[in-house]
Protein backbone atom coordinates (compact mmCIF):
# COMPACT_ATOMS: atom_id res chain seq x y z
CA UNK A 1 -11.06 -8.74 20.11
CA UNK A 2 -7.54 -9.26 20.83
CA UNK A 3 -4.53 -6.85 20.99
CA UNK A 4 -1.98 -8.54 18.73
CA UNK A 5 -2.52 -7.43 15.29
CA UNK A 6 -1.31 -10.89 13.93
CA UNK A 7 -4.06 -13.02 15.94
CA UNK A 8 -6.79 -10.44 15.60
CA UNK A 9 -5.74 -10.71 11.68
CA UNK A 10 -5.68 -14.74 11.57
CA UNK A 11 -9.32 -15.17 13.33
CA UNK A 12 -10.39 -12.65 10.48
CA UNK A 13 -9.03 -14.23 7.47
CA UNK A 14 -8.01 -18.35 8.78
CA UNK A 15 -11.70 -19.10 9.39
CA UNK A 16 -14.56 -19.60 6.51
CA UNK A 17 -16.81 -17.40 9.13
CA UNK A 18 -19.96 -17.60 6.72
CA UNK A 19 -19.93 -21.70 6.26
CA UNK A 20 -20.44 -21.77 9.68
CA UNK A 21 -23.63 -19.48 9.81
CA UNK A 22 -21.77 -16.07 11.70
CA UNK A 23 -20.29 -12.63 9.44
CA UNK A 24 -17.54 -10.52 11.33
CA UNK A 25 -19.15 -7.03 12.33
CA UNK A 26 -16.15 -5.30 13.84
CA UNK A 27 -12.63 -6.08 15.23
CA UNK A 28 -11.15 -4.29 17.77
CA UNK A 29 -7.72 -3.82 19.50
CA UNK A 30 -9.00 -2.93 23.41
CA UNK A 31 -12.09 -3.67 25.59
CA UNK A 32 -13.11 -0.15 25.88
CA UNK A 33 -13.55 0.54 21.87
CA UNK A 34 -15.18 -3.07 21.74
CA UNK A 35 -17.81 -2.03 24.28
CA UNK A 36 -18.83 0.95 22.59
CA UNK A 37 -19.26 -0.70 19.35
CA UNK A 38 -20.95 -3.40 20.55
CA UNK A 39 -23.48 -1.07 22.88
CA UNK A 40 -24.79 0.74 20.04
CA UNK A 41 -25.03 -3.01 17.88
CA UNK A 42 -25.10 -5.81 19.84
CA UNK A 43 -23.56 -8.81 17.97
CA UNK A 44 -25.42 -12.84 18.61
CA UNK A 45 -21.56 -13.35 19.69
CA UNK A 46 -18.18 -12.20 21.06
CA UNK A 47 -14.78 -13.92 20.61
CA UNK A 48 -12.30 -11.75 22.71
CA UNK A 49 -9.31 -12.01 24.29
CA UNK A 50 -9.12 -12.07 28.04
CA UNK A 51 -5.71 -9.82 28.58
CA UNK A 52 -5.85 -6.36 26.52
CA UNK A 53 -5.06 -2.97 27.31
CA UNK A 54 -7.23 0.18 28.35
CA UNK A 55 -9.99 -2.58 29.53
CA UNK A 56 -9.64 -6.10 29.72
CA UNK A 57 -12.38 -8.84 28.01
CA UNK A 58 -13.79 -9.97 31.28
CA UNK A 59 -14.39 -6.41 32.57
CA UNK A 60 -15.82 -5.79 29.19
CA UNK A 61 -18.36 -8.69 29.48
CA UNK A 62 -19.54 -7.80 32.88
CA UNK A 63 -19.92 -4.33 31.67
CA UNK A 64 -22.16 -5.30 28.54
CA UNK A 65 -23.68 -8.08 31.24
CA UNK A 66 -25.07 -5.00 33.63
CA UNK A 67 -25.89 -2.68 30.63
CA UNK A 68 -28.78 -5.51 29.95
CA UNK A 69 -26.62 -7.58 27.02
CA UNK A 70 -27.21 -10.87 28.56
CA UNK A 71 -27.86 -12.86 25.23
CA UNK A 72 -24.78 -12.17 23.58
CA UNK A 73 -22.47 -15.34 23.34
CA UNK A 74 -19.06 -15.20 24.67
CA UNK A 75 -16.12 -17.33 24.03
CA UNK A 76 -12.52 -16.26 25.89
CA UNK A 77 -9.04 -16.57 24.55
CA UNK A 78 -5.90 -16.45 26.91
CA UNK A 79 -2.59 -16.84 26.79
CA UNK A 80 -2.22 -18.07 30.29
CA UNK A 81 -3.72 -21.23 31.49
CA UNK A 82 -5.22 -19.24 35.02
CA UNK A 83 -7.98 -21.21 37.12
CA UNK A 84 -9.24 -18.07 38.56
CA UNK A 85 -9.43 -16.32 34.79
CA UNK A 86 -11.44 -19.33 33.96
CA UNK A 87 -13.50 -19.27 36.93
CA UNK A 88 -14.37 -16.10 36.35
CA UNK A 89 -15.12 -16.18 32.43
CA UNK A 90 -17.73 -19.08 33.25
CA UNK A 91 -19.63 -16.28 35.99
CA UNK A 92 -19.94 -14.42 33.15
CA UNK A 93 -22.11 -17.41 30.83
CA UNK A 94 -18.59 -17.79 28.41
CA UNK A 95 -19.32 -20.58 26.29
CA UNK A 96 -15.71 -21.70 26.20
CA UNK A 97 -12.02 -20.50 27.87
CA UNK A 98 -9.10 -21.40 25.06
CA UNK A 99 -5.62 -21.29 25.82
CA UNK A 100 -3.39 -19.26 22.99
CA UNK A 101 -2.36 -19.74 20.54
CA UNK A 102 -5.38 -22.22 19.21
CA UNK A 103 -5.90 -23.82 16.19
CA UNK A 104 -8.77 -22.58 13.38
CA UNK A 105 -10.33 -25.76 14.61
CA UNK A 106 -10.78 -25.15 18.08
CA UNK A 107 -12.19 -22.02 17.11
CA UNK A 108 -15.06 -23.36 14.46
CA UNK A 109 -15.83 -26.24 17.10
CA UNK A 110 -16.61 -23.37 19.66
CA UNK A 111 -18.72 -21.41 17.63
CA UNK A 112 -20.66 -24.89 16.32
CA UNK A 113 -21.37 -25.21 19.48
CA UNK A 114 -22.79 -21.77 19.88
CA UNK A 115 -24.61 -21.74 16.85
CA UNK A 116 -26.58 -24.48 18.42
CA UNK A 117 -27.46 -22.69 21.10
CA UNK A 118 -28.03 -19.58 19.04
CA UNK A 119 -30.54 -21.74 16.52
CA UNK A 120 -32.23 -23.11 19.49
CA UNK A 121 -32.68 -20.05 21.46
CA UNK A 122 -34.37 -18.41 18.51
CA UNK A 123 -36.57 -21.58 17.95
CA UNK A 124 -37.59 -21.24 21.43
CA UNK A 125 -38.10 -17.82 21.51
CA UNK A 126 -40.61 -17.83 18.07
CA UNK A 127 -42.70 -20.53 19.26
CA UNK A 128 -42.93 -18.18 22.55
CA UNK A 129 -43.60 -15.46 20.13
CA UNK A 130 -46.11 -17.16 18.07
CA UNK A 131 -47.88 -18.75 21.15
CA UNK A 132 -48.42 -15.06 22.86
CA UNK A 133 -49.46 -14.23 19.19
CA UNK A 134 -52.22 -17.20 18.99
CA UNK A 135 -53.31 -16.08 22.84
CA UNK A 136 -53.50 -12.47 21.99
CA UNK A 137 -55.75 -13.36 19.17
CA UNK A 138 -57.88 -15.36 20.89
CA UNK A 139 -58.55 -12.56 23.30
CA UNK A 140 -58.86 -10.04 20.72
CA UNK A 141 -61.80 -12.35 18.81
CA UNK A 142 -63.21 -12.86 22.29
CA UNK A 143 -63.49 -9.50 23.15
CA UNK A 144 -64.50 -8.17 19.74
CA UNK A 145 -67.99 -10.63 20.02
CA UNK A 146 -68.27 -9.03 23.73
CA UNK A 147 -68.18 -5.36 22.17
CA UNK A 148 -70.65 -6.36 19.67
CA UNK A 149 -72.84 -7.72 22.21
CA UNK A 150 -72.38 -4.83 24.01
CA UNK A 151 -73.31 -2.42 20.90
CA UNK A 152 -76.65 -4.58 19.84
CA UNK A 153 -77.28 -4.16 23.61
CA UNK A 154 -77.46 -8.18 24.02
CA UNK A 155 -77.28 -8.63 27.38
CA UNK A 156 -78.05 -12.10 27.31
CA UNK A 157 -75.42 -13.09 24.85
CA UNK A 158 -73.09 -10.46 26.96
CA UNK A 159 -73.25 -12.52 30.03
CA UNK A 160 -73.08 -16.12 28.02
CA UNK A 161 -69.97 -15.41 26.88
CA UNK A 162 -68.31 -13.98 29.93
CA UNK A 163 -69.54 -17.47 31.30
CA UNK A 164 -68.28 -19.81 28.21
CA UNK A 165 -64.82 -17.97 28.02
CA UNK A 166 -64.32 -17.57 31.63
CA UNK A 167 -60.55 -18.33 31.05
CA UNK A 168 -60.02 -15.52 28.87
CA UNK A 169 -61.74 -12.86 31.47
CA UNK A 170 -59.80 -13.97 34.22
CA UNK A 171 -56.44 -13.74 32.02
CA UNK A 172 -57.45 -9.93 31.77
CA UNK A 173 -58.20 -9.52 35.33
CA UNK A 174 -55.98 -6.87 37.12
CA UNK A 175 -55.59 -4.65 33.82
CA UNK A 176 -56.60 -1.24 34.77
CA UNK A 177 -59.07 -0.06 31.92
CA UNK A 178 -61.20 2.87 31.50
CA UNK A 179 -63.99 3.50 28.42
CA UNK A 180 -64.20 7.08 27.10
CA UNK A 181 -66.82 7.86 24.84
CA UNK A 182 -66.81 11.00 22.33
CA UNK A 183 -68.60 12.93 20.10
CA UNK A 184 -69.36 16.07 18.18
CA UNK A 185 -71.01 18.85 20.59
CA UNK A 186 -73.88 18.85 17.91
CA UNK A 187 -74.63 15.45 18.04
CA UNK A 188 -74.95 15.55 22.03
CA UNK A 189 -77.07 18.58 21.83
CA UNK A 190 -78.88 17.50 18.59
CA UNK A 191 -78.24 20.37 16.94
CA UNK A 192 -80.14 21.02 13.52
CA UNK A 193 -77.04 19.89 11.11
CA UNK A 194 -75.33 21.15 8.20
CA UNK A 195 -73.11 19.96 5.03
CA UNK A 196 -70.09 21.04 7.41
CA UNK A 197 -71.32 18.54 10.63
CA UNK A 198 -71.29 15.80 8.08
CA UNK A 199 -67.90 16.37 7.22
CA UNK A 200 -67.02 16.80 10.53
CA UNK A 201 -68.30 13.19 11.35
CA UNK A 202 -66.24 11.75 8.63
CA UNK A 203 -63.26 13.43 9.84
CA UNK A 204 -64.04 12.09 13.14
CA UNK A 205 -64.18 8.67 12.07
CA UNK A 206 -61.17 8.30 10.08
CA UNK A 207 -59.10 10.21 13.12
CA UNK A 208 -60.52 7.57 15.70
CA UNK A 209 -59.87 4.35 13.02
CA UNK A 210 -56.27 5.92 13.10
CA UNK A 211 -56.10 6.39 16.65
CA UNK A 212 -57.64 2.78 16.91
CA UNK A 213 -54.74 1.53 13.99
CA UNK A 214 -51.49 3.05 15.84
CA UNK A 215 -52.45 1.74 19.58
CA UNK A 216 -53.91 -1.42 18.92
CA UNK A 217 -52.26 -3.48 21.94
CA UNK A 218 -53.53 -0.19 24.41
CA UNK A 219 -56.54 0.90 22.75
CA UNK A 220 -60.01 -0.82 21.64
CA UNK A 221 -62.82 0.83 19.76
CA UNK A 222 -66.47 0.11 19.86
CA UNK A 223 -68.22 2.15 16.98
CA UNK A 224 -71.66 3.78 16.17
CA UNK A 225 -72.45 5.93 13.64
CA UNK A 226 -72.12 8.77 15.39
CA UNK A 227 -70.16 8.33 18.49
CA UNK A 228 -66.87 6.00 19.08
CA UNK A 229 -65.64 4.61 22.44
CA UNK A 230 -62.52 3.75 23.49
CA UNK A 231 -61.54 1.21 25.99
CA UNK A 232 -57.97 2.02 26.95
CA UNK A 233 -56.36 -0.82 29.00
CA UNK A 234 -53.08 -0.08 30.76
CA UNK A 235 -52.86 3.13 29.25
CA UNK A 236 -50.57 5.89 31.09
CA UNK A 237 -53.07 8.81 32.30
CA UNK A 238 -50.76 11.40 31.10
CA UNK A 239 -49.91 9.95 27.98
CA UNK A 240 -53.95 9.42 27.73
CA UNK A 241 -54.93 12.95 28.57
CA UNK A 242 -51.95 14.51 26.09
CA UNK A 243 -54.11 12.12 23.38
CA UNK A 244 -57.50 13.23 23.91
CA UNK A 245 -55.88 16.64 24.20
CA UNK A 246 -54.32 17.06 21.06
CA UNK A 247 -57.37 15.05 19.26
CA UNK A 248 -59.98 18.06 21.29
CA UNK A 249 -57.94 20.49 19.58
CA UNK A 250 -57.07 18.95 16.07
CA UNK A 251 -60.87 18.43 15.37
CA UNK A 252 -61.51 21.84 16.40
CA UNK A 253 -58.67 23.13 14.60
CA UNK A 254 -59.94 20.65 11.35
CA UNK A 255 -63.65 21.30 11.69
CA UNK A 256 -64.60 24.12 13.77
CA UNK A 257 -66.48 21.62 15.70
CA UNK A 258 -65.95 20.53 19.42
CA UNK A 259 -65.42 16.95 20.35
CA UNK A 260 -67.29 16.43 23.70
CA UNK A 261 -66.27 13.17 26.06
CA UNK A 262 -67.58 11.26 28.34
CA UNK A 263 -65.53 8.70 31.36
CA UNK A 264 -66.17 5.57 32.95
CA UNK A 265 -64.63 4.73 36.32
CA UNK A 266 -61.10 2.53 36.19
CA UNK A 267 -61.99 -1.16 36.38
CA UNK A 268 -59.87 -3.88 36.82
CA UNK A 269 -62.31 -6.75 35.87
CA UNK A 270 -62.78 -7.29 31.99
CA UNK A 271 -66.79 -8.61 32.97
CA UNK A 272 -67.50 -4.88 34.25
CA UNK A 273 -66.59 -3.77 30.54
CA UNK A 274 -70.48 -3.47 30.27
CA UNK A 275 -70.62 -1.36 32.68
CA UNK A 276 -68.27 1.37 31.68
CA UNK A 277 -68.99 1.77 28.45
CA UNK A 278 -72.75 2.25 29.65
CA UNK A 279 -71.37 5.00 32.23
CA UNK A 280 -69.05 6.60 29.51
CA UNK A 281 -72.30 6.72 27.51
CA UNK A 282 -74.45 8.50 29.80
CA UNK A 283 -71.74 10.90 30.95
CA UNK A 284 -71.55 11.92 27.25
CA UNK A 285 -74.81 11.99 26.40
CA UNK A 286 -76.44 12.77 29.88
CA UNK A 287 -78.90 9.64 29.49
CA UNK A 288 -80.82 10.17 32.97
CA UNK A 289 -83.52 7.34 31.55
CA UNK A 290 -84.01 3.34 32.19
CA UNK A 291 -81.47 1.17 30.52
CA UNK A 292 -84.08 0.20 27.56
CA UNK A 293 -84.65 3.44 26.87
CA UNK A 294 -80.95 4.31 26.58
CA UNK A 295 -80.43 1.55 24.25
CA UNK A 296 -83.31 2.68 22.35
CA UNK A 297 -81.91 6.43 21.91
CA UNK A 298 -78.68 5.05 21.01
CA UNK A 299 -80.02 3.19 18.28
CA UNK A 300 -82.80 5.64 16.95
CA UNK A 301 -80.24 7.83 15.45
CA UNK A 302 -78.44 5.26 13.93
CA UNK A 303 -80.47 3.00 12.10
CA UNK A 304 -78.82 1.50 9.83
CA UNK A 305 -82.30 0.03 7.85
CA UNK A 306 -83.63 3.51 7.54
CA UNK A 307 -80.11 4.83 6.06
CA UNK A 308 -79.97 1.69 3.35
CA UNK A 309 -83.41 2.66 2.64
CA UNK A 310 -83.10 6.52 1.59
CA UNK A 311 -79.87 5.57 0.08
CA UNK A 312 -81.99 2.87 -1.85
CA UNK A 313 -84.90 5.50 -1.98
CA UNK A 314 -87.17 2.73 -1.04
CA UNK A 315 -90.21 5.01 -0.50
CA UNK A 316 -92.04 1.36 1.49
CA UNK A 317 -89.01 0.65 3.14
CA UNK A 318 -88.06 4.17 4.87
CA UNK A 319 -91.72 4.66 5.91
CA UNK A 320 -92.16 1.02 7.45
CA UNK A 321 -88.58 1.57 9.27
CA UNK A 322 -90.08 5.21 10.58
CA UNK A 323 -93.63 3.94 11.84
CA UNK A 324 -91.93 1.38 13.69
CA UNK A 325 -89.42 3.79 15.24
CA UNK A 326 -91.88 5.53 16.24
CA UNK A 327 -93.90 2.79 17.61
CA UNK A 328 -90.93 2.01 19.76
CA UNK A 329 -90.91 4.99 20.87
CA UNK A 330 -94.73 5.27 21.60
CA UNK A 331 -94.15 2.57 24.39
CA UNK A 332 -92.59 4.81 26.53
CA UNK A 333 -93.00 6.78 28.89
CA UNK A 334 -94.38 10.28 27.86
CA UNK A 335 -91.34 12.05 29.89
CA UNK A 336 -88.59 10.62 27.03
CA UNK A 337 -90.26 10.81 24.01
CA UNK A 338 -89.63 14.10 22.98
CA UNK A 339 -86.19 13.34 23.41
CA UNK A 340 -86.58 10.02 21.62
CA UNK A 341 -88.01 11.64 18.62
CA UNK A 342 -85.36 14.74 18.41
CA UNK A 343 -82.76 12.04 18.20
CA UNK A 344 -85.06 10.43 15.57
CA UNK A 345 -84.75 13.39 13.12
CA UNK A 346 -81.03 14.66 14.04
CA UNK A 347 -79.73 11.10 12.56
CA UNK A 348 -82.90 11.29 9.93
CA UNK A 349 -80.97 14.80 8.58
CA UNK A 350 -77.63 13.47 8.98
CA UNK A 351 -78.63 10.35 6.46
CA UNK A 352 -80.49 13.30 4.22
CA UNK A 353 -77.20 15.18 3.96
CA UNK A 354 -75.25 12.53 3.33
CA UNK A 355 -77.25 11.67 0.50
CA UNK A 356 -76.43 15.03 -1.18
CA UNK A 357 -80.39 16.25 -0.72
CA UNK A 358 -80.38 20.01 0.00
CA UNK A 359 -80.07 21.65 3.70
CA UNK A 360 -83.68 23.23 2.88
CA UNK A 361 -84.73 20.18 3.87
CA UNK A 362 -83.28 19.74 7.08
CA UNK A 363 -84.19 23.07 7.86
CA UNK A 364 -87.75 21.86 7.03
CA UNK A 365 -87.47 18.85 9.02
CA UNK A 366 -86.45 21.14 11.70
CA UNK A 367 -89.03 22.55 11.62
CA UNK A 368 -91.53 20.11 12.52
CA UNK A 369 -90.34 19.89 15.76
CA UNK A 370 -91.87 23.79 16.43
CA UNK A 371 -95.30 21.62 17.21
CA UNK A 372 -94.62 21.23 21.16
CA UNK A 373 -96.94 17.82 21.01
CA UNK A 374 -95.72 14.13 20.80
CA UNK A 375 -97.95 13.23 18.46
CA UNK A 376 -98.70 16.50 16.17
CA UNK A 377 -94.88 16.15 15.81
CA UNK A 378 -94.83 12.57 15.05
CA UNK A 379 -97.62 12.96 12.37
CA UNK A 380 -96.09 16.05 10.70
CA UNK A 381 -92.43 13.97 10.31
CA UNK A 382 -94.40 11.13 8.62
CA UNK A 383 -96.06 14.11 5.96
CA UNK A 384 -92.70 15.51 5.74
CA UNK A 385 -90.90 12.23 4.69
CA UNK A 386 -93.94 11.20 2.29
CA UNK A 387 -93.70 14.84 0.76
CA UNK A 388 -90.19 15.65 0.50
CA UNK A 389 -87.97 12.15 0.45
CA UNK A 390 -90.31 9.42 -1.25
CA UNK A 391 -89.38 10.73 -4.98
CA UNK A 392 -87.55 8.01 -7.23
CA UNK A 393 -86.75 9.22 -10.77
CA UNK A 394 -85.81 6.03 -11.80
CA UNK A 395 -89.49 4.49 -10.64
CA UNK A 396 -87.03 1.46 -8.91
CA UNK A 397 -84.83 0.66 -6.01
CA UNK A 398 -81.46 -2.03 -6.49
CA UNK A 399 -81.49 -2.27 -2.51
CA UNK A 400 -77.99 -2.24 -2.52
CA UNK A 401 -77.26 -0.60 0.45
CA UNK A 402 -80.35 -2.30 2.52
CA UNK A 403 -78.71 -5.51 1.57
CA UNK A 404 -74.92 -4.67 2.51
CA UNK A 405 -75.81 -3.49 5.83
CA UNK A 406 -77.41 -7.20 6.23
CA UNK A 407 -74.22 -8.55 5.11
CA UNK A 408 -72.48 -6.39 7.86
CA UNK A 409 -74.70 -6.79 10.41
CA UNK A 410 -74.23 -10.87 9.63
CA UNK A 411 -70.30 -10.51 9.57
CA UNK A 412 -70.22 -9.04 13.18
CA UNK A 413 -72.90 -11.04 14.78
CA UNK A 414 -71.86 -14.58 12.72
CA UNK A 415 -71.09 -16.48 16.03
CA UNK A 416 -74.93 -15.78 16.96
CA UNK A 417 -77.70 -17.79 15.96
CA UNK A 418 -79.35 -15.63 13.16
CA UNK A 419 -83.12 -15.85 11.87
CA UNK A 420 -84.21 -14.43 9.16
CA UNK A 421 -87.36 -13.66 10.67
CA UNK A 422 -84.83 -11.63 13.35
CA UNK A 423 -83.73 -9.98 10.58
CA UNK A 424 -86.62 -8.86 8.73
CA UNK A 425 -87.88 -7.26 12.38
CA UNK A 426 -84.37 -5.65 12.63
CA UNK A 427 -84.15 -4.08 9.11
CA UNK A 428 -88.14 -3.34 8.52
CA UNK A 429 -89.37 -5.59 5.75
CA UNK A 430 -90.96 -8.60 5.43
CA UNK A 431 -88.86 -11.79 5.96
CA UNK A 432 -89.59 -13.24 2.54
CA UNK A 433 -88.73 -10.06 0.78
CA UNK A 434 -85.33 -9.39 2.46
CA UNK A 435 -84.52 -13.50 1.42
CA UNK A 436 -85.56 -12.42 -1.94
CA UNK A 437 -83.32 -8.92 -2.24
CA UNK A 438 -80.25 -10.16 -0.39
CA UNK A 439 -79.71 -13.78 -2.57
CA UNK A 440 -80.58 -11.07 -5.30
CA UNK A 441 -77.82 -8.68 -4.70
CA UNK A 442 -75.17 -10.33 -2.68
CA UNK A 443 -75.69 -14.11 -4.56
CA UNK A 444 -75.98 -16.39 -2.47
CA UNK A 445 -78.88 -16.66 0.86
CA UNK A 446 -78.51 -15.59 4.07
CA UNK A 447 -77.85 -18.74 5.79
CA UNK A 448 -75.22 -19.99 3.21
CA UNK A 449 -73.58 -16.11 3.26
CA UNK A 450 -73.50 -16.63 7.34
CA UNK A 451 -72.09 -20.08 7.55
CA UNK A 452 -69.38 -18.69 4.83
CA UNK A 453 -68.34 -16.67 7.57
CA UNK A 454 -68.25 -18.90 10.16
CA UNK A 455 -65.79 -21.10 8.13
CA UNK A 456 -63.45 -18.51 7.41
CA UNK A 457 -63.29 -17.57 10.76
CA UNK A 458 -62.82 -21.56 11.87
CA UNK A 459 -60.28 -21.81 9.13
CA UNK A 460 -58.05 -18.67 10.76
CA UNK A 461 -58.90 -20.39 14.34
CA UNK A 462 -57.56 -23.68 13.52
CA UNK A 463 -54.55 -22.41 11.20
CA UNK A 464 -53.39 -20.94 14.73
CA UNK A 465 -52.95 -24.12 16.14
CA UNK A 466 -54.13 -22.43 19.64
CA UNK A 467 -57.89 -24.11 20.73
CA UNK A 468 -58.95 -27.72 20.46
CA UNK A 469 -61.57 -28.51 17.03
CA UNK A 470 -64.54 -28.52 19.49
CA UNK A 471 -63.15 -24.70 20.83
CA UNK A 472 -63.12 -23.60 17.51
CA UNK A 473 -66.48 -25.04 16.77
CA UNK A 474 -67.93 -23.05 19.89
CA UNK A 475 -66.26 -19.81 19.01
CA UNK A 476 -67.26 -19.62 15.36
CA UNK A 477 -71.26 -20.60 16.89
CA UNK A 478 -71.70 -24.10 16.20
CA UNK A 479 -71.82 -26.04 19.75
CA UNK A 480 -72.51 -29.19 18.56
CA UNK A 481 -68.70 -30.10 17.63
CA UNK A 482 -70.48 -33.06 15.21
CA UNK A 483 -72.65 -30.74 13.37
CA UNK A 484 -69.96 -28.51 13.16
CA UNK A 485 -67.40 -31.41 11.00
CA UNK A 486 -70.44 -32.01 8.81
CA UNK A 487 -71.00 -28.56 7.82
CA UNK A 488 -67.39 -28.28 7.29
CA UNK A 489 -67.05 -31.49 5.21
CA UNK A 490 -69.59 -30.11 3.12
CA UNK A 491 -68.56 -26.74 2.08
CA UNK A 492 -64.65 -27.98 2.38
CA UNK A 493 -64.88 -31.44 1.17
CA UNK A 494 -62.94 -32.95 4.10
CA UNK A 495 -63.09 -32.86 8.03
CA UNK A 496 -61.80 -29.83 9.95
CA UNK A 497 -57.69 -30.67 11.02
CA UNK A 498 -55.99 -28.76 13.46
């Protein structure tokens, strides 16, 4: 910026601006029309003249200095060697005061010189960047093994970890958070479904993935099959309510189907996040029952071993995965078991639907519940299933799906010490046949698919550059740091480096 057309020309066109690492974005005759430019796209630097008219360059820089434009460079240029002029240019962070008229020299050694400090602030800033980046993904792989804790109802593992990563949960402390869990009214009231509530629950997951995608710093997202909650930390209660809102109304606007909620208190400490999404759960659901039991009901519907089995129409598998669903339940007490078993066949239709079977039989199934007795109903489920599901055409069963739910199930939980005989008691089969089917369809074994897993997950971990070998070791489930190198020599044919 200067107001002589001849020096505002020869700083243009005397200087090879590009060989020393700046372009020219504007030039301007006054401080007022610089400021304005310059406002709307801030420049990495300012060469400007001191004395012009309308508004001079120091009242320009202190302008740009309040509006929040502390990081542009400044270099003056005056005409008049004034103490007080340079006084006051060096208030304002100039890199340099130069007396006119200056060489092309003076001006390139200036902006070396800022260049430098340019390079260097930028250097500084990415390795801030990328050091929040490496922090916030630590958290995020921290708090993702909490939240599948808290879905397999581990509490065990759920308070080990809070213990081990200590650091982490205190980092998190004073963030206000609240869980809100949600739903379709007919799955709270376990309403006999239709093709149409099936949709509905696919639209309902891909909305809350989306949700989940476009607020990931805000918003995290613990899934089931047929409920999602959402733990939204530092999240503005207005702009939270105007979500929810507009979600209420798109699904019934979608799907003709009400989404019901249910809200935890605000918490400020990350190791009550057990609590609260327990509290969401049982204002959704209305889960007056002991905690076992709730976990139970949560995971009757859901079961992901009887769903891989009718997809698989494994005739052996979906009846072992029933009776012992219903042995579950039979250890209960009497005054929850109706309930138990309602839940039972609501996600028992939901799988039948979804399989493209007709809604006669849900109806059927429906049915069945008519008998007002525990166990006449529990007997006439087990003739239903025998009668009506256990036909395969083919005469065989790939146990595809069976398996890939394994797979998943290993994926989420890979940090975890994982049996095969925990498996087989999960998923309803016999340990030796699950071995058998999953090295079958997914090609390699269990324990060689899980400690795949781990060592991708070490290999992100140490590519960060943010924990120590031994961390990295402990986070991916191996605490023995030496085991840990000779399992990774083995599969990588060297030692883990950060």
């Amino acid at each position: 910026m200067d107001d002589e057309d001849w020096i505002l020309s020869g700083m243009q066109n005397a200087i090879d601006w590009e060989s020393v690492g700046f372009q020219i974005v504007g030039a301007y005759s006054n401080g007022r029309e610089a400021k304005e430019a310059i406002l709307k796209n801030p420049p990495d630097a300012i060469l400007t003249d001191i004395k012009m008219p309308i508004m001079d360059g120091i009242s320009m820089v202190r302008e740009l200095r309040e509006a929040g434009l502390g990081n542009i460079e400044v270099a003056f240029l005056s005409g008049y060697d004034d103490f007080k002029l340079a006084r006051a240019s060096i208030r304002l962070g100039a890199v340099d005061y130069v007396l006119k008229p200056s060489a092309p020299e003076q001006i390139v050694e200036i902006f070396e010189k800022i260049k430098v400090r340019l390079d260097e602030r930028k250097k500084r800033e990415d390795e801030k960047r990328a050091a929040a980046e490496l922090v916030q993904t630590g958290i995020n792989v921290f708090k993702n093994a909490v939240f599948n804790s808290i879905t397999d109802g581990n509490k065990m593992l759920y308070h080990r970890m809070m213990l081990l990563y200590s650091e982490l949960v205190e980092s998190e402390r004073g963030k206000r958070f609240e869980v809100i869990s949600i739903a379709l009214e007919g799955t709270v009231e376990q309403l006999q479904p239709n093709i149409e509530d099936v949709r509905a629950l696919q639209y309902l997951k891909e909305t809350a993935m989306k949700i989940r995608e476009k607020n990931q710093e805000e918003i995290c997202l613990i899934r089931s099959h047929f409920s999602y909650s959402f733990v939204f930390t530092e999240y503005g209660e207005e702009k939270m309510e105007y979500l929810l809102e507009q979600w209420t109304k798109n699904v019934k606007k979608d799907t003709g189907r009400q989404l019901c909620l249910g809200r935890s208190e605000i918490y400020q400490d990350f190791s009550k996040i057990w609590d609260a999404y327990q509290e969401s759960l049982e204002s959704l659901f209305h889960l007056e029952m002991p905690f076992e039991v709730q976990k139970l009901y949560l995971t009757i519907g859901n079961d992901t071993a009887l769903k891989a089995a009718i997809e698989d129409k494994d005739s052996q598998i979906i009846l072992w995965s029933l009776k012992n669903l219903m042995l579950r339940i039979d250890r209960e007490e009497e005054q929850y078991r109706r309930r138990l078993i309602e839940r039972l066949i609501y996600g028992l239709s939901i799988f039948i639907l979804q399989n493209g079977m007709p809604q006669q039989l849900v109806k059927a199934l429906y049915e069945v519940l008519e008998d007002y007795g525990y166990e006449p109903v529990k007997e006439r489920i087990l003739t239903f299933v025998k009668a009506e599901l256990l036909t395969d055409k083919e005469g065989k069963s790939k146990n595809v799906h069976l398996c890939q739910e394994v797979a998943k199930y290993i994926s989420k939980n890979y940090a975890n010490d994982i049996t095969l005989n925990e498996l087989a008691e999960k998923f309803y089969i016999s340990p030796n046949y699950l071995g058998t089917l999953f090295k079958k369809n997914i090609g390699v074994g269990i324990k060689e698919y899980q400690t795949t897993i781990r060592l991708e997950q070490a290999d992100a971990l140490i590519a960060g550059g943010k924990f120590k070998l031994y961390q990295v070791a402990e986070m991916v489930g191996y605490p023995n740091y030496e085991y840990f190198r000779k399992i990774y020599c083995k599969y990588r044919g060297k030692n883990p480096s950060a």
